[in-house]
Protein backbone atom coordinates (compact mmCIF):
# COMPACT_ATOMS: atom_id res chain seq x y z
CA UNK A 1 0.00 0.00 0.00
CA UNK A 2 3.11 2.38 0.88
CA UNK A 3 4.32 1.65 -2.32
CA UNK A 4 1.25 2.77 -4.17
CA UNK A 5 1.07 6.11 -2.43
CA UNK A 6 5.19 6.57 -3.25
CA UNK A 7 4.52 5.72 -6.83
CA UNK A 8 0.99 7.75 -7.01
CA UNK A 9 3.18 10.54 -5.82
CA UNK A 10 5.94 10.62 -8.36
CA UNK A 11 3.90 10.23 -11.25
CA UNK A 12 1.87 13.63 -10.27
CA UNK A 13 5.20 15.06 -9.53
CA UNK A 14 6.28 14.17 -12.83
CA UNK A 15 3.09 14.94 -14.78
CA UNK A 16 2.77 18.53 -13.11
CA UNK A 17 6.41 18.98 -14.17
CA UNK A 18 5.61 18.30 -17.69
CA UNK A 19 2.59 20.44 -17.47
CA UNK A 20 4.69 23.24 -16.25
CA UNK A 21 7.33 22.80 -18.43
CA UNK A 22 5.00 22.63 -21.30
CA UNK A 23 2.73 25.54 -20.44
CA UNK A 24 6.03 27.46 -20.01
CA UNK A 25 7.52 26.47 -23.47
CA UNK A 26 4.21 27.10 -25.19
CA UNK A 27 4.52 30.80 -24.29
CA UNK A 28 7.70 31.07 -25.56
CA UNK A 29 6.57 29.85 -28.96
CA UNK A 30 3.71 32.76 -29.41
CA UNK A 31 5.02 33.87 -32.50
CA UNK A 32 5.45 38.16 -32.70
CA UNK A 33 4.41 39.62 -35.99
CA UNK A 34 7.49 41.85 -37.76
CA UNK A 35 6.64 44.72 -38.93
CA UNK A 36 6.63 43.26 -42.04
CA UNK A 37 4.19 40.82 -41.40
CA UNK A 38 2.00 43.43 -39.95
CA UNK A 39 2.41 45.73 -43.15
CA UNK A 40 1.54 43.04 -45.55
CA UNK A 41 -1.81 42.37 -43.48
CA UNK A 42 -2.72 46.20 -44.31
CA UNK A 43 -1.41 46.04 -47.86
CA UNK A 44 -3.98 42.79 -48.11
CA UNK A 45 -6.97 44.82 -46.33
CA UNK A 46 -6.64 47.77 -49.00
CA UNK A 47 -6.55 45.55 -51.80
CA UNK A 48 -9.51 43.61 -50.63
CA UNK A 49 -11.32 46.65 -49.76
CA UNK A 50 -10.59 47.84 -53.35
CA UNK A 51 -12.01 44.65 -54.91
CA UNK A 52 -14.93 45.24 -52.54
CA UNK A 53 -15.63 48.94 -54.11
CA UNK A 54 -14.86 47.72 -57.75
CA UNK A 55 -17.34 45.29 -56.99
CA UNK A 56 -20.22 47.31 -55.78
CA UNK A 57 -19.46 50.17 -58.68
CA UNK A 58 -20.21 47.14 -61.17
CA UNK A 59 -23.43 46.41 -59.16
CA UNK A 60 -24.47 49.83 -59.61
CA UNK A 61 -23.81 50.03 -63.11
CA UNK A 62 -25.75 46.70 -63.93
CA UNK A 63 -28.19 48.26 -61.44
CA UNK A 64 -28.24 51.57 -63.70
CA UNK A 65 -28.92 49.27 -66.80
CA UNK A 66 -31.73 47.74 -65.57
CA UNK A 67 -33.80 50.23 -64.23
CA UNK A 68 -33.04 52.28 -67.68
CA UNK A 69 -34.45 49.55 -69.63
CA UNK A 70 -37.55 49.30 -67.15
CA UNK A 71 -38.24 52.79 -67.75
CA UNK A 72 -37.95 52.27 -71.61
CA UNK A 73 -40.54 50.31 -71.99
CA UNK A 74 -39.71 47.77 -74.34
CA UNK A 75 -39.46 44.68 -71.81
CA UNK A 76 -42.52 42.51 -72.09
CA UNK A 77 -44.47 41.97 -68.76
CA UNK A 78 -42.69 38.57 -68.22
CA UNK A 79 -39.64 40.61 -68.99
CA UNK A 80 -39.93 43.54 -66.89
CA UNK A 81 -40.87 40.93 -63.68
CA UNK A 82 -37.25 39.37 -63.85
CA UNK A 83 -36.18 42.25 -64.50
CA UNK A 84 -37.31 43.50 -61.07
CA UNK A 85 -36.45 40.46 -59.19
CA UNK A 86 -32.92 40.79 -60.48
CA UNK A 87 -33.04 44.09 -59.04
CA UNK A 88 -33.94 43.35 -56.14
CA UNK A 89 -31.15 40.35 -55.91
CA UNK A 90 -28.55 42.62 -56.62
CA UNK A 91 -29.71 45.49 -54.28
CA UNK A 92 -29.37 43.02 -51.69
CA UNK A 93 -26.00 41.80 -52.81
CA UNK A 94 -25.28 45.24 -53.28
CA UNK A 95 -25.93 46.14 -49.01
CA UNK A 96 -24.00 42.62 -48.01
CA UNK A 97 -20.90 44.39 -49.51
CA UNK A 98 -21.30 47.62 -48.74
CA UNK A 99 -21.41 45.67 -44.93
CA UNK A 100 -18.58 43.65 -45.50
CA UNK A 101 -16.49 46.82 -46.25
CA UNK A 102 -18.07 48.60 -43.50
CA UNK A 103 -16.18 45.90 -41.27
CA UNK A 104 -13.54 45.72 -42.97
CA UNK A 105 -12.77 49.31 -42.92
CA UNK A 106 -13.14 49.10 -39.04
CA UNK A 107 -10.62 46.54 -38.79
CA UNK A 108 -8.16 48.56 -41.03
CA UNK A 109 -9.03 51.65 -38.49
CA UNK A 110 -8.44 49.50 -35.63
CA UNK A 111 -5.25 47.08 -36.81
CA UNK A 112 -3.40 49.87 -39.55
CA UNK A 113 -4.04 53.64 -38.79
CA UNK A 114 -1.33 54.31 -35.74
C-alpha cells in the first residue's frame, strides 16, 4: 500500500512537471508579428477593400442598366418581372458588400491607422 502512495506521488510530480514545463515552453513559442508581417496584413486589407468597391461600382452600373431599360418600356411583362427580381437580388447583394467593407474598414481603423 506504501508503495502505491510513493509511486501515485511521483507520477503527479512528474506529470505537473511536464505540465509546467510545457505551459512554459508554449509561451515562448507565441510567434510576434514583424513589422513586415503586420504591413503586408494592411497592404492585403486595402486591396480587398478595393475589390470590394470595384465590386459594388459594377453592381451599380448593372443596377443603372436595368432600371433604364424598365423605364424604356420595351421589356414585355414577363420581362420587366425578372427584371425586377434581379433588381432586387442585386440590391441586396449590393448592401451585403457595402457591410462587408463597412467591417472591414473598421478593422483597417483598428489594426493599420497608428
Amino acid at each position: 500500500m506504501a508503495k502505491r502512495r510513493v509511486v501515485t506521488a511521483i507520477v503527479a510530480v512528474v506529470l505537473g512537471s511536464l505540465t509546467l514545463t510545457g505551459a512554459a515552453l508554449a509561451d515562448e513559442r507565441q510567434p510576434q508579428r514583424s513589422p513586415r508581417d503586420h504591413r503586408a496584413f494592411c497592404e492585403r486589407l486595402e486591396e480587398t477593400a478595393q475589390e470590394l468597391r470595384a465590386k459594388i461600382g459594377h453592381i451599380q452600373a448593372v443596377q443603372e442598366r436595368i432600371r433604364q431599360k424598365i423605364a424604356s418600356g420595351e421589356l414585355t411583362p414577363e420581362q420587366e418581372a425578372r427584371a425586377k427580381q434581379a433588381l432586387r437580388k442585386l440590391e441586396a447583394l449590393q448592401e451585403e458588400l457595402e457591410e462587408r467593407l463597412e467591417r472591414l474598414l473598421e478593422i483597417y481603423g483598428e489594426k493599420c491607422q497608428r
